[in-house]
N, C-alpha and C. Protein backbone atom coordinates (compact mmCIF):
# COMPACT_ATOMS: atom_id res chain seq x y z
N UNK A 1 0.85 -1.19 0.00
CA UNK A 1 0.00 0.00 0.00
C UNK A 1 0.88 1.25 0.00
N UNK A 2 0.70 2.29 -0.72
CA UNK A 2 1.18 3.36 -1.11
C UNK A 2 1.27 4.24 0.42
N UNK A 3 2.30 5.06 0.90
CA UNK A 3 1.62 5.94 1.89
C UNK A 3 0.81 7.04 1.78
N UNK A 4 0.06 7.71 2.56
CA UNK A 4 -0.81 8.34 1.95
C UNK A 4 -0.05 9.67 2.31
N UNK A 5 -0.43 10.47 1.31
CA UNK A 5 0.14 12.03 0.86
C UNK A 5 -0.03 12.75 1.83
N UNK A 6 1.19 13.21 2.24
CA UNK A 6 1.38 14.40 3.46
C UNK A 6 0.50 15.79 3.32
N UNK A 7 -0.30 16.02 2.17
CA UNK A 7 -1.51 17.04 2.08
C UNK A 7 -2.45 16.01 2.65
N UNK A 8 -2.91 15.10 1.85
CA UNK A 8 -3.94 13.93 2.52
C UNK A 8 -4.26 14.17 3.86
N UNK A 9 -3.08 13.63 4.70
CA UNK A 9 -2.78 13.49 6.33
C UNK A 9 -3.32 14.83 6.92
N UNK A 10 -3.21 16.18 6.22
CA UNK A 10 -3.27 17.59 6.56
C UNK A 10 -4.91 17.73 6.84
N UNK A 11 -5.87 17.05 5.14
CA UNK A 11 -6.85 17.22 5.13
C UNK A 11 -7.86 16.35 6.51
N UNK A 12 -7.25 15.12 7.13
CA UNK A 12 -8.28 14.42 8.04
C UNK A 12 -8.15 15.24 8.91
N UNK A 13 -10.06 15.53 9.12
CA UNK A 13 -10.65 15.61 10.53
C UNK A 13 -10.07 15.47 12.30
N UNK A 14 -9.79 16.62 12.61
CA UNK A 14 -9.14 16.09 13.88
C UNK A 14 -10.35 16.11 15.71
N UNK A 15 -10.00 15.02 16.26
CA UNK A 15 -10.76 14.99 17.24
C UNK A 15 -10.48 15.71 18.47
N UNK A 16 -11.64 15.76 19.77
CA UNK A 16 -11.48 16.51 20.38
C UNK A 16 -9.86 16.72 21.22
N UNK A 17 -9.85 15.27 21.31
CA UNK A 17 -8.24 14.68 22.35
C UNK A 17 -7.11 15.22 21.53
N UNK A 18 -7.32 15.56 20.22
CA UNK A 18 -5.77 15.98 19.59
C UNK A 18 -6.00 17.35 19.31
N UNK A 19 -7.01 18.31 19.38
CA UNK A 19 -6.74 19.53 20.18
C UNK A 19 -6.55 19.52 21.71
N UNK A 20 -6.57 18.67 22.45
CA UNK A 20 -6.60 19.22 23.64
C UNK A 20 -5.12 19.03 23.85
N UNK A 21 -4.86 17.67 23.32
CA UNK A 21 -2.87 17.41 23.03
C UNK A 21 -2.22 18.56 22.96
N UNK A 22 -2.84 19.26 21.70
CA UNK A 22 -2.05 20.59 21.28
C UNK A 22 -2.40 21.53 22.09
N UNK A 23 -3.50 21.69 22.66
CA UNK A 23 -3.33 22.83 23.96
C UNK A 23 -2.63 22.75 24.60
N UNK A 24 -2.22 21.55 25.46
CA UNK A 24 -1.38 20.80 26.87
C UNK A 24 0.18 21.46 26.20
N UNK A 25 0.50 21.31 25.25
CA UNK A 25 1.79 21.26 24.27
C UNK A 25 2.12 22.80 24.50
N UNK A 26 1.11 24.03 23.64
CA UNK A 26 1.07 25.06 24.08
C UNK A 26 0.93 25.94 25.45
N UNK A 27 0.51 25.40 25.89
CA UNK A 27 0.11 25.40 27.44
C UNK A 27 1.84 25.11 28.05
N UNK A 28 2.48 24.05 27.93
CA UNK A 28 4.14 23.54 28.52
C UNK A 28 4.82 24.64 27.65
N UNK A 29 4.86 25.18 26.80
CA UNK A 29 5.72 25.80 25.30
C UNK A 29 5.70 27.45 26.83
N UNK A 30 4.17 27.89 26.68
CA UNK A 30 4.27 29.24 27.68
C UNK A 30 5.15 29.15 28.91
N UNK A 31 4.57 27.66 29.81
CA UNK A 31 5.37 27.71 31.21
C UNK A 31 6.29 27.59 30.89
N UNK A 32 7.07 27.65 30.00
CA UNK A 32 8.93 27.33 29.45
C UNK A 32 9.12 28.69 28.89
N UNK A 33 8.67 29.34 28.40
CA UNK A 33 8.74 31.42 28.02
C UNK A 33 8.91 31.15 26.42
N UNK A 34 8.44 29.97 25.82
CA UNK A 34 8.87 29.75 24.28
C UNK A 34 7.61 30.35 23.81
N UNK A 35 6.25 30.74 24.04
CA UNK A 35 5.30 31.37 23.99
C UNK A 35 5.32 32.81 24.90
N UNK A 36 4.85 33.66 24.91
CA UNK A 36 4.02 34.86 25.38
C UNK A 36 2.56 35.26 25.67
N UNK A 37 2.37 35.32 26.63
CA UNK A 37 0.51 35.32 26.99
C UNK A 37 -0.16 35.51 25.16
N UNK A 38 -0.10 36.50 24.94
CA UNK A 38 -0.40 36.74 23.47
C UNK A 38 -0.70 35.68 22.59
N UNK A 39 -0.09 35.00 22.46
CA UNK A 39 0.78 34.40 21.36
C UNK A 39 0.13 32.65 22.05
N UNK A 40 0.11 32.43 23.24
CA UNK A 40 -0.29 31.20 23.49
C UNK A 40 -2.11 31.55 23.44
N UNK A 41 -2.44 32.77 24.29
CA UNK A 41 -3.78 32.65 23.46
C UNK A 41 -4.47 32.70 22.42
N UNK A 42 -3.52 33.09 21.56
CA UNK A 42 -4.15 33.35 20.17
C UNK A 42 -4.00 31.70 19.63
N UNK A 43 -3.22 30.71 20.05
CA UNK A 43 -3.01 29.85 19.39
C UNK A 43 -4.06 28.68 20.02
N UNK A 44 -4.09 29.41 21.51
CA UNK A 44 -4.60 28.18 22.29
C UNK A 44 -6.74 28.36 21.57
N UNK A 45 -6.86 29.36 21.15
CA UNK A 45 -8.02 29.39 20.78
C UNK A 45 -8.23 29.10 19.25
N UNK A 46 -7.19 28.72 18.72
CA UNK A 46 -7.15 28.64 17.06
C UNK A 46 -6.91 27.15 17.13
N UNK A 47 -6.68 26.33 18.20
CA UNK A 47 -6.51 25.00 18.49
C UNK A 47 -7.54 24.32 18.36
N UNK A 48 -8.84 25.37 19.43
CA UNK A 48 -9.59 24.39 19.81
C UNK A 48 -10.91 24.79 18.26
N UNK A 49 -10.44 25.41 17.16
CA UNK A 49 -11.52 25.77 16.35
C UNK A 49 -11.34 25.23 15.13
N UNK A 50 -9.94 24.61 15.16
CA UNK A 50 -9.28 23.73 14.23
C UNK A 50 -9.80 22.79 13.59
N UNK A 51 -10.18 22.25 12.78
CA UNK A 51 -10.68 21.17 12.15
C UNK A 51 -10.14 20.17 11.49
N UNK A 52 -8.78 20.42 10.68
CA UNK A 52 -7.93 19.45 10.16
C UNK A 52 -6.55 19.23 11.26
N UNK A 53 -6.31 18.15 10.92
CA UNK A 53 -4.64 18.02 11.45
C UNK A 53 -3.79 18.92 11.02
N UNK A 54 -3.69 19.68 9.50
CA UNK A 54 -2.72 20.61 8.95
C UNK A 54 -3.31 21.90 9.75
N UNK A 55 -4.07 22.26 10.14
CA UNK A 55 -4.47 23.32 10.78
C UNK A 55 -3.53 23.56 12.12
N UNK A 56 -3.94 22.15 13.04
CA UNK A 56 -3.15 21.67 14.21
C UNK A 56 -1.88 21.87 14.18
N UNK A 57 -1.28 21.32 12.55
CA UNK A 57 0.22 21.27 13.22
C UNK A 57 0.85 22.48 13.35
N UNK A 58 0.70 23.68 12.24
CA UNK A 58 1.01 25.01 11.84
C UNK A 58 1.04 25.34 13.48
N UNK A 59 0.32 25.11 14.30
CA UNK A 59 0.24 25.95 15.85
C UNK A 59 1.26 25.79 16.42
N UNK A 60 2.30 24.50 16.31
CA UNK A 60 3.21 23.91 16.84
C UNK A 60 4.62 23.69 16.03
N UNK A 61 4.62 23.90 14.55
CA UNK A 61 5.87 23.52 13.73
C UNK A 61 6.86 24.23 14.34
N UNK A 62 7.37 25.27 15.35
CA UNK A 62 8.12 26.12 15.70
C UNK A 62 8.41 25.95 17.45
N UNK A 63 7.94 24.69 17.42
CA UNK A 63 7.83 24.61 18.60
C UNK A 63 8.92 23.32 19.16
N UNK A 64 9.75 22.78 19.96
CA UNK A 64 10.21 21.27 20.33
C UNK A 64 9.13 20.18 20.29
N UNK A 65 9.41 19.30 19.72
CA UNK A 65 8.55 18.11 19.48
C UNK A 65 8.67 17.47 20.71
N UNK A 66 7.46 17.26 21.77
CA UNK A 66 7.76 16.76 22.77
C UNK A 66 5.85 16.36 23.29
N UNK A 67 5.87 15.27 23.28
CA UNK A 67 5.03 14.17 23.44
C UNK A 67 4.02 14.82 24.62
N UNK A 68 2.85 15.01 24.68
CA UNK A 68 2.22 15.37 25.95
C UNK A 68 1.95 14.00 26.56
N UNK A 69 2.08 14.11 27.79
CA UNK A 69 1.85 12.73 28.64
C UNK A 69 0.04 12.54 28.42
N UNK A 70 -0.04 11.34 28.73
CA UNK A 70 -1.51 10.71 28.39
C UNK A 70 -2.37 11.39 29.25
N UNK A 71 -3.67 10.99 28.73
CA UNK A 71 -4.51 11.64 29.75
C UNK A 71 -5.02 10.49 30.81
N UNK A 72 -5.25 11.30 32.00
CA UNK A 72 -5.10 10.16 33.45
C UNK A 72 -6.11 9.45 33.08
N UNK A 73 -7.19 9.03 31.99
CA UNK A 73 -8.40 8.46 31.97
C UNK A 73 -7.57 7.26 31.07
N UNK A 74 -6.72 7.27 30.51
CA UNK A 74 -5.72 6.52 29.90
C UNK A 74 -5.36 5.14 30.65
N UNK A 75 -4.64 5.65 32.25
CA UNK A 75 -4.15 4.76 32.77
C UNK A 75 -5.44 3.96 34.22
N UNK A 76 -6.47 4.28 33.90
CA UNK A 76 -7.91 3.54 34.75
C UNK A 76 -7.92 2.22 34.24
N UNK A 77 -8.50 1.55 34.75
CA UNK A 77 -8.65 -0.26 34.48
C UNK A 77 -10.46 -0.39 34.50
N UNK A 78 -10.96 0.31 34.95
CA UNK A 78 -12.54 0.00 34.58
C UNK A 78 -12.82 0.77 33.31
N UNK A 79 -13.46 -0.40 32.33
CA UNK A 79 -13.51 -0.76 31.51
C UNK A 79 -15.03 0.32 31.00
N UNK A 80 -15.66 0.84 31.55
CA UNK A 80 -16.28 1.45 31.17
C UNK A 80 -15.98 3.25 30.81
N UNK A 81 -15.11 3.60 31.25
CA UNK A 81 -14.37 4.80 30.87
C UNK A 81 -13.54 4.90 29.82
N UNK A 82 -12.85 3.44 29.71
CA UNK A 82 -12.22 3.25 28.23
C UNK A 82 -13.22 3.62 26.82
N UNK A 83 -14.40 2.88 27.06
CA UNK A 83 -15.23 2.90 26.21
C UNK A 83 -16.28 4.14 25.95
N UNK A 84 -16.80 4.47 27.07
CA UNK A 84 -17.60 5.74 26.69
C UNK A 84 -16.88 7.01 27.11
N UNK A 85 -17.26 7.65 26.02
CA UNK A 85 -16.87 9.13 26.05
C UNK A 85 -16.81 10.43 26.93
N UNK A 86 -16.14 10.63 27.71
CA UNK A 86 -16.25 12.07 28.77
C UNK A 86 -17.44 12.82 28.83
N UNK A 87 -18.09 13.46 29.36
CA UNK A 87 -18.75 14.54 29.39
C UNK A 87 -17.75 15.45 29.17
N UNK A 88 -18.11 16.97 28.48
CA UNK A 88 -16.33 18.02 28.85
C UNK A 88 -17.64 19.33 29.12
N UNK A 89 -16.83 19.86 29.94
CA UNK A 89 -16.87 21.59 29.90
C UNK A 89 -16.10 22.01 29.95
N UNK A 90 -15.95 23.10 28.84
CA UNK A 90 -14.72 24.11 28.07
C UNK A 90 -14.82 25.52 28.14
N UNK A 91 -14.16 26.28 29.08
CA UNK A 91 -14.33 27.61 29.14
C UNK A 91 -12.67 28.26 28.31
N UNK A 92 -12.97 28.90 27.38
CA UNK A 92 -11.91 30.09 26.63
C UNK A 92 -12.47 30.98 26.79
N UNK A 93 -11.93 32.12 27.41
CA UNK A 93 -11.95 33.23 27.35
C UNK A 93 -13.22 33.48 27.64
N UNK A 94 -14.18 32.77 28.84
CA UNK A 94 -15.37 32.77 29.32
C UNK A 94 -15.59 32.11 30.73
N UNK A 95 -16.42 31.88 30.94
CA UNK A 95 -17.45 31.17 32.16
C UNK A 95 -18.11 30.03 31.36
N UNK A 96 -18.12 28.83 32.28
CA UNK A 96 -18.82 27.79 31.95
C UNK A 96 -19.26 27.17 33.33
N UNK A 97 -20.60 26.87 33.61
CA UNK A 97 -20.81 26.19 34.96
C UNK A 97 -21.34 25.40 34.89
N UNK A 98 -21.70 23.87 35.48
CA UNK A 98 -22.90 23.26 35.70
C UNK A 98 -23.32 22.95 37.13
N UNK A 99 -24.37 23.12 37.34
CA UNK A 99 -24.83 23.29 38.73
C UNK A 99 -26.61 23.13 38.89
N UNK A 100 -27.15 22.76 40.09
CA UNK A 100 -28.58 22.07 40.13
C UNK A 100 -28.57 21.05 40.08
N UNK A 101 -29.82 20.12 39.81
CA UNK A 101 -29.70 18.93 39.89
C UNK A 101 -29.77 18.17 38.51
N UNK A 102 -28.49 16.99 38.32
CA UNK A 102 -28.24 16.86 37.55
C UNK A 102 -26.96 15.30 37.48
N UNK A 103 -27.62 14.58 36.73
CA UNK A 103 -26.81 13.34 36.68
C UNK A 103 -25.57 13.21 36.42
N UNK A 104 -24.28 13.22 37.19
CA UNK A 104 -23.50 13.44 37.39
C UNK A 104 -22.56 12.18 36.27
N UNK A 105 -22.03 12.28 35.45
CA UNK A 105 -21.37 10.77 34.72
C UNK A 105 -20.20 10.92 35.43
N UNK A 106 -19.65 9.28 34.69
CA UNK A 106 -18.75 8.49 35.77
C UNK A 106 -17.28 9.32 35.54
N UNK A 107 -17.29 10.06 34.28
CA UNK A 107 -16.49 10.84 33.63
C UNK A 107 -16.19 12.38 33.22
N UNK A 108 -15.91 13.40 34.26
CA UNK A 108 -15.95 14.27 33.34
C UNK A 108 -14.88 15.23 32.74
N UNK A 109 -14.93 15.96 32.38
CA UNK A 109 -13.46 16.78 31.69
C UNK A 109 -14.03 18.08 31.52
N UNK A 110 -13.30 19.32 32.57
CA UNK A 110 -13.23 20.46 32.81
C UNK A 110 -11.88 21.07 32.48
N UNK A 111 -12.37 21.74 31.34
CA UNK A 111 -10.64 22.77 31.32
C UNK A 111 -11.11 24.06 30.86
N UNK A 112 -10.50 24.70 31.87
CA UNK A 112 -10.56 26.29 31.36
C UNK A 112 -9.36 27.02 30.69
N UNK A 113 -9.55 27.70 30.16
CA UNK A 113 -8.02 28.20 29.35
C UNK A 113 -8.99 30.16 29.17
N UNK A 114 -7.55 30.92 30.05
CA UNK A 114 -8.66 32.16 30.13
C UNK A 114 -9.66 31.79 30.71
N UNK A 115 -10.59 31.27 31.43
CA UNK A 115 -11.95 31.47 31.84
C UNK A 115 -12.25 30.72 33.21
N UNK A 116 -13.03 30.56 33.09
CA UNK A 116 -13.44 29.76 34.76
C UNK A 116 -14.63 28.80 34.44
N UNK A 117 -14.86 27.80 35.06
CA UNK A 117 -15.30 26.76 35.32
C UNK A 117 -15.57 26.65 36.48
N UNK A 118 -17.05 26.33 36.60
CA UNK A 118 -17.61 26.28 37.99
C UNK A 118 -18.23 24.56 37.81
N UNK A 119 -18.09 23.79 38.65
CA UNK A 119 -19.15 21.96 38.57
C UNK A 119 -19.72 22.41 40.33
N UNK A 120 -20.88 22.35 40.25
CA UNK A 120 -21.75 22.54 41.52
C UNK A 120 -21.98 20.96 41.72
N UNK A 121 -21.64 20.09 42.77
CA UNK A 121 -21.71 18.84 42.79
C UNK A 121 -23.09 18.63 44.09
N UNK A 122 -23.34 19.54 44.78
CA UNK A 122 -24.49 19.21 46.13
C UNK A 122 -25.90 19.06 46.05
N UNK A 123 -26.07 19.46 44.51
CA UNK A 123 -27.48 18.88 44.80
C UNK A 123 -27.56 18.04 43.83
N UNK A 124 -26.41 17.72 42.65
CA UNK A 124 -26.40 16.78 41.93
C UNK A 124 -26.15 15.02 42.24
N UNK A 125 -26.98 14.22 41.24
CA UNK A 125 -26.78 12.94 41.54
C UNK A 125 -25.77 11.97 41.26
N UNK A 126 -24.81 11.91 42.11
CA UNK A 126 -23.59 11.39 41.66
C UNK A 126 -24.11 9.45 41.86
N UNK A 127 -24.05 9.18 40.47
CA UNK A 127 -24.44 7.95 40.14
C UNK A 127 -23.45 6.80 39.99
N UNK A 128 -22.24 7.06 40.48
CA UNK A 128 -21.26 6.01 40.47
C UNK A 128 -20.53 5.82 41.39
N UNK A 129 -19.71 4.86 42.14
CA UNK A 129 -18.92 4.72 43.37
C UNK A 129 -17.64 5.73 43.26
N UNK A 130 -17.36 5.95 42.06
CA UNK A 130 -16.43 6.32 41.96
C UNK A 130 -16.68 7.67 40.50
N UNK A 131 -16.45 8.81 40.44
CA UNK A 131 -16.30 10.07 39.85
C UNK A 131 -15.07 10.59 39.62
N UNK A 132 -14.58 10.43 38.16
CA UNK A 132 -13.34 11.02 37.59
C UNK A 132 -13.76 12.41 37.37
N UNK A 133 -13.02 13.65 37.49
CA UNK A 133 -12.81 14.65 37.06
C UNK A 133 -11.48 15.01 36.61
N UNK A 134 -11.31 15.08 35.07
CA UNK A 134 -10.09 15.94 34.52
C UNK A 134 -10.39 17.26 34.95
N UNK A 135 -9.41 18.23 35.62
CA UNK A 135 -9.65 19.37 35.51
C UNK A 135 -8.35 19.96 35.10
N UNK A 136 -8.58 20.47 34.10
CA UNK A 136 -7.52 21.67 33.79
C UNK A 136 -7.92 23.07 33.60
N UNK A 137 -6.63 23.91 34.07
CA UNK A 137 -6.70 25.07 34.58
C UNK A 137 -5.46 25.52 33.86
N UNK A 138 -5.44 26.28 32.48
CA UNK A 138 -4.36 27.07 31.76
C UNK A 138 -4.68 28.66 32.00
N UNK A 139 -4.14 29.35 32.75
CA UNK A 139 -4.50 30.66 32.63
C UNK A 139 -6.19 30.81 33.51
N UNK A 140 -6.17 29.81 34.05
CA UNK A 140 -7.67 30.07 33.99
C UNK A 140 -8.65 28.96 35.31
N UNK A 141 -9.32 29.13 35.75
CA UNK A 141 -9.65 28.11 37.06
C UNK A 141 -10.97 26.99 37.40
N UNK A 142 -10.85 26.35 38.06
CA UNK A 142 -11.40 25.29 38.06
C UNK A 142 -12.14 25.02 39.03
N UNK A 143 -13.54 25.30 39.35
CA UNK A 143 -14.20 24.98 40.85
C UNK A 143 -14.94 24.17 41.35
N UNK A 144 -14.52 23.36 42.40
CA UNK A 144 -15.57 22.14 42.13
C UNK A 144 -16.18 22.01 43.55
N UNK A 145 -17.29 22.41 43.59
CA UNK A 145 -18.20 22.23 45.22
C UNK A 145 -18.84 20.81 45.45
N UNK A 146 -18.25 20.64 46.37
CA UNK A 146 -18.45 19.14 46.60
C UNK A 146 -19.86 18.55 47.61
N UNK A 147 -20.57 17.79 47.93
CA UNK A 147 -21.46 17.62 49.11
C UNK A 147 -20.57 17.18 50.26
N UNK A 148 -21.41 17.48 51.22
CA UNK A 148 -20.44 17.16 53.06
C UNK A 148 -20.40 15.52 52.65
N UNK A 149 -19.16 15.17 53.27
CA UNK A 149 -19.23 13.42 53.45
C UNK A 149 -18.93 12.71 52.46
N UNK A 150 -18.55 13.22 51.29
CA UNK A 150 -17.52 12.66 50.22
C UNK A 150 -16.16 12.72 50.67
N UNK A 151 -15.57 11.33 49.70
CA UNK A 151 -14.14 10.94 50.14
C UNK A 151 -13.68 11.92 48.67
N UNK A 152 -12.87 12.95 48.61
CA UNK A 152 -12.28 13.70 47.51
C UNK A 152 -11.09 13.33 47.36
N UNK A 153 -10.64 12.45 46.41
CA UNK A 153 -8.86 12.58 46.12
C UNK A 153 -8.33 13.65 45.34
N UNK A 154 -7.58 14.14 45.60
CA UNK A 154 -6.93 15.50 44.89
C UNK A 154 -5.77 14.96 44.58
N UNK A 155 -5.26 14.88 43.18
CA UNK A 155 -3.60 14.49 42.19
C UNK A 155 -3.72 15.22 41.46
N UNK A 156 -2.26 15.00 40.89
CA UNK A 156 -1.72 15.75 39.71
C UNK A 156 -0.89 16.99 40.00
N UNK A 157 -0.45 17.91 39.02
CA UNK A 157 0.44 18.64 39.42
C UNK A 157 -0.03 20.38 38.89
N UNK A 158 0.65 21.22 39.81
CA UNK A 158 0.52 22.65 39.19
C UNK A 158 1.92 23.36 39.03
N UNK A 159 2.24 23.98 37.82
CA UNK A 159 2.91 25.26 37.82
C UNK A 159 2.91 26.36 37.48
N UNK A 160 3.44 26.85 38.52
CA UNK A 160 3.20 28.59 38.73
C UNK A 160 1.18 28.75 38.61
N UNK A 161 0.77 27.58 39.26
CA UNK A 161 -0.38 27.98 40.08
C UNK A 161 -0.72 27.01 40.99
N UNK A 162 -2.33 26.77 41.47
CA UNK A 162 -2.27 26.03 43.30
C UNK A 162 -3.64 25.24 42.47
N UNK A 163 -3.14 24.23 43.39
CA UNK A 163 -4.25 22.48 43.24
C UNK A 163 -4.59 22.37 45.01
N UNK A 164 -5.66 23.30 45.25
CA UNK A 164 -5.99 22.44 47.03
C UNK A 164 -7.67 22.16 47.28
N UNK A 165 -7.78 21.77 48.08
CA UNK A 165 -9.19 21.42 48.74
C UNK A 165 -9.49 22.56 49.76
N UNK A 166 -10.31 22.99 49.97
CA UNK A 166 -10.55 23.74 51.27
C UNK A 166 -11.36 22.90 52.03
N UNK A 167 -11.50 21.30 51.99
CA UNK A 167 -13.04 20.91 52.65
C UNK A 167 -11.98 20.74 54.14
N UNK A 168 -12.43 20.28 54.66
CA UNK A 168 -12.23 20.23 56.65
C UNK A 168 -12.13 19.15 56.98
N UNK A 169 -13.94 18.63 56.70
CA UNK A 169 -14.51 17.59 57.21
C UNK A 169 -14.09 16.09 56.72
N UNK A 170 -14.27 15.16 57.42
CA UNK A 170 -14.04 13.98 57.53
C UNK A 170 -15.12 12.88 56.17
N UNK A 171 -14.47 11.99 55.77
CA UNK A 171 -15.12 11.78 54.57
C UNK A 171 -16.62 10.42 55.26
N UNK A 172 -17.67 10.22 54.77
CA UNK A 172 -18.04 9.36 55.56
C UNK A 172 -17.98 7.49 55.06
N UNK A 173 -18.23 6.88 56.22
CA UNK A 173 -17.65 5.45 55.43
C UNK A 173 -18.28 5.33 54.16
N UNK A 174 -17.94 4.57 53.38
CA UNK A 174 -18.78 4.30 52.28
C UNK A 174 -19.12 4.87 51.40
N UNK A 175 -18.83 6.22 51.66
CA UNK A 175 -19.15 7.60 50.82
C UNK A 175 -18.90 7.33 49.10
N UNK A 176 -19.35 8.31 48.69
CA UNK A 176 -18.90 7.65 46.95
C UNK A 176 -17.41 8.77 46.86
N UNK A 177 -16.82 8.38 45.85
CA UNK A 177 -15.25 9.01 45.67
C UNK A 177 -15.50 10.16 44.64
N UNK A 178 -15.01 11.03 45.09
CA UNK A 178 -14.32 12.26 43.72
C UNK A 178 -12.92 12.28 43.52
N UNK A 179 -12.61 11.79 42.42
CA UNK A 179 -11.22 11.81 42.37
C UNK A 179 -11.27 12.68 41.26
N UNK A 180 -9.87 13.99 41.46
CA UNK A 180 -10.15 14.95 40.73
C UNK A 180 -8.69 14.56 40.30
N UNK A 181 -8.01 14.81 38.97
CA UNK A 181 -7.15 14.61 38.70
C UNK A 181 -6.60 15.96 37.68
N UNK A 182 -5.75 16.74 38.37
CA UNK A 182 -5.76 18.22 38.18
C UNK A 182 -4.18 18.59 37.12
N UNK A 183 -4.84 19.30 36.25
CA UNK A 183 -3.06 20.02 35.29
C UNK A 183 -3.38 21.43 35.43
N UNK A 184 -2.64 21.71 36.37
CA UNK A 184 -2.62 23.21 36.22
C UNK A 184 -1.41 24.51 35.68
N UNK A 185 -1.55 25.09 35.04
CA UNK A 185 -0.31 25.80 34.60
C UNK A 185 -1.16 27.27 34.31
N UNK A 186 -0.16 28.26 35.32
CA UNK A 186 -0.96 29.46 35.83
C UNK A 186 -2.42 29.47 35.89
N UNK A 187 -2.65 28.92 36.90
CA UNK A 187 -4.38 28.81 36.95
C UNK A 187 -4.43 28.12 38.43
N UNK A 188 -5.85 27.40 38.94
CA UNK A 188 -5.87 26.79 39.83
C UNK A 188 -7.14 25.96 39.58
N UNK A 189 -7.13 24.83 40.36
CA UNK A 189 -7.83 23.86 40.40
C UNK A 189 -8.57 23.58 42.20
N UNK A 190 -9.42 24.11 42.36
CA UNK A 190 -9.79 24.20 43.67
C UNK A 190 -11.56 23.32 44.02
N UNK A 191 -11.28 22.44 45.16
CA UNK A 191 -12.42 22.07 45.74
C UNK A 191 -12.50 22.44 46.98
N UNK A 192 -14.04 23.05 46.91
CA UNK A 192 -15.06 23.22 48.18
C UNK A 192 -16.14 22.51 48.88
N UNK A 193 -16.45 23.29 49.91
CA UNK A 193 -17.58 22.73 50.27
C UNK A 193 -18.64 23.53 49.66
N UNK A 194 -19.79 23.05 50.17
CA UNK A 194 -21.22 23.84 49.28
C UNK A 194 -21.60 25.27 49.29
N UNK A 195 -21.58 26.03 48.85
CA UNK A 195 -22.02 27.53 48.58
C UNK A 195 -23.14 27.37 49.83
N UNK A 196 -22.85 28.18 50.62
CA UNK A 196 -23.86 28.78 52.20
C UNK A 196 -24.96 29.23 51.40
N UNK A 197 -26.12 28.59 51.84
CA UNK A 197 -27.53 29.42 51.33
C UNK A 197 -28.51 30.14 52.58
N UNK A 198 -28.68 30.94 52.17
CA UNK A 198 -29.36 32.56 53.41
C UNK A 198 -30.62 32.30 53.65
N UNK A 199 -31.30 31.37 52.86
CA UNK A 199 -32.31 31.00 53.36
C UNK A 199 -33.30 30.06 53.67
């Protein structure tokens, strides 16, 4: 079989995971000073509007070729996250929230780049023992209000911004899990407890 033509390769369709590759890429390129606020947002938003692979690569030809590590939903062993698809919320250069009541999947993926991201988790129905959250935070932050008496795992890494919990309280037995699995680079990735209501 012939290989197929390096315009060819340019013209296929690219999916959501290989813009987000190339964000993560741009995103490491800034925390290294090989980008400029400018210059990574203009690209980081021309990433995610991209449609071909030749579109994609132009963002990066000037850049070190250097592999973004997998995404943590990569290295899970239940077999049902392999197979079905994330929920995502995507804030650029905006606000994105979900909050109320609302069926919580076993999967979700939060990244803000410029913007903020709010997941209201206390009156929602968290339907699985266990709740993945990607959260990423480029320039931009990540909030996740949790209900009293969840066990929250907090991983992953930040630079030149902060990954913490503010909760207090003690998790209860049996509780269902939030495991938040956080990339932050100038931004933050933060869990709470529930927004105080006055009345």
């Amino acid at each position: 079989m012939e290989p197929q033509p390096r315009d060819g390769i340019d013209r296929i369709r690219v999916s959501d995971s290989e813009r987000e590759q190339v964000v993560e890429l741009l995103g490491q390129a800034a925390a290294e000073g090989r980008l400029t606020l400018d210059e990574y947002a203009e690209r980081a938003t021309a990433a995610h509007a991209a449609k071909t692979r030749g579109e994609l690569a132009k963002l990066t030809d000037d850049l070190p070729v250097v592999r973004p590590r997998p995404a943590p939903s990569t290295a899970l062993s239940t077999g049902a996250l392999a197979t079905g698809g994330p929920e995502r919320l995507v804030a650029v250069f905006g606000n994105e929230s979900r909050k109320g009541h609302w069926p919580v999947p076993e999967h979700l993926v939060a990244k803000s780049i410029f913007g903020d991201c709010h997941i209201e988790l206390q009156d929602a129905q968290l339907q699985y023992p266990v709740t993945v959250i990607e959260a990423t935070a480029i320039f931009g932050s990540v909030t996740i209000f949790v209900p009293e008496g969840v066990d929250v795992r907090l991983s992953g890494s930040a630079v030149f911004g902060s990954k913490e919990s503010k909760l207090t309280g003690r998790p209860e037995p049996g509780a269902p899990v939030i495991d938040v699995r956080a990339l932050v680079r100038f931004g933050s990735v933060t869990v709470r407890p529930p927004r105080r209501r006055w009345w």
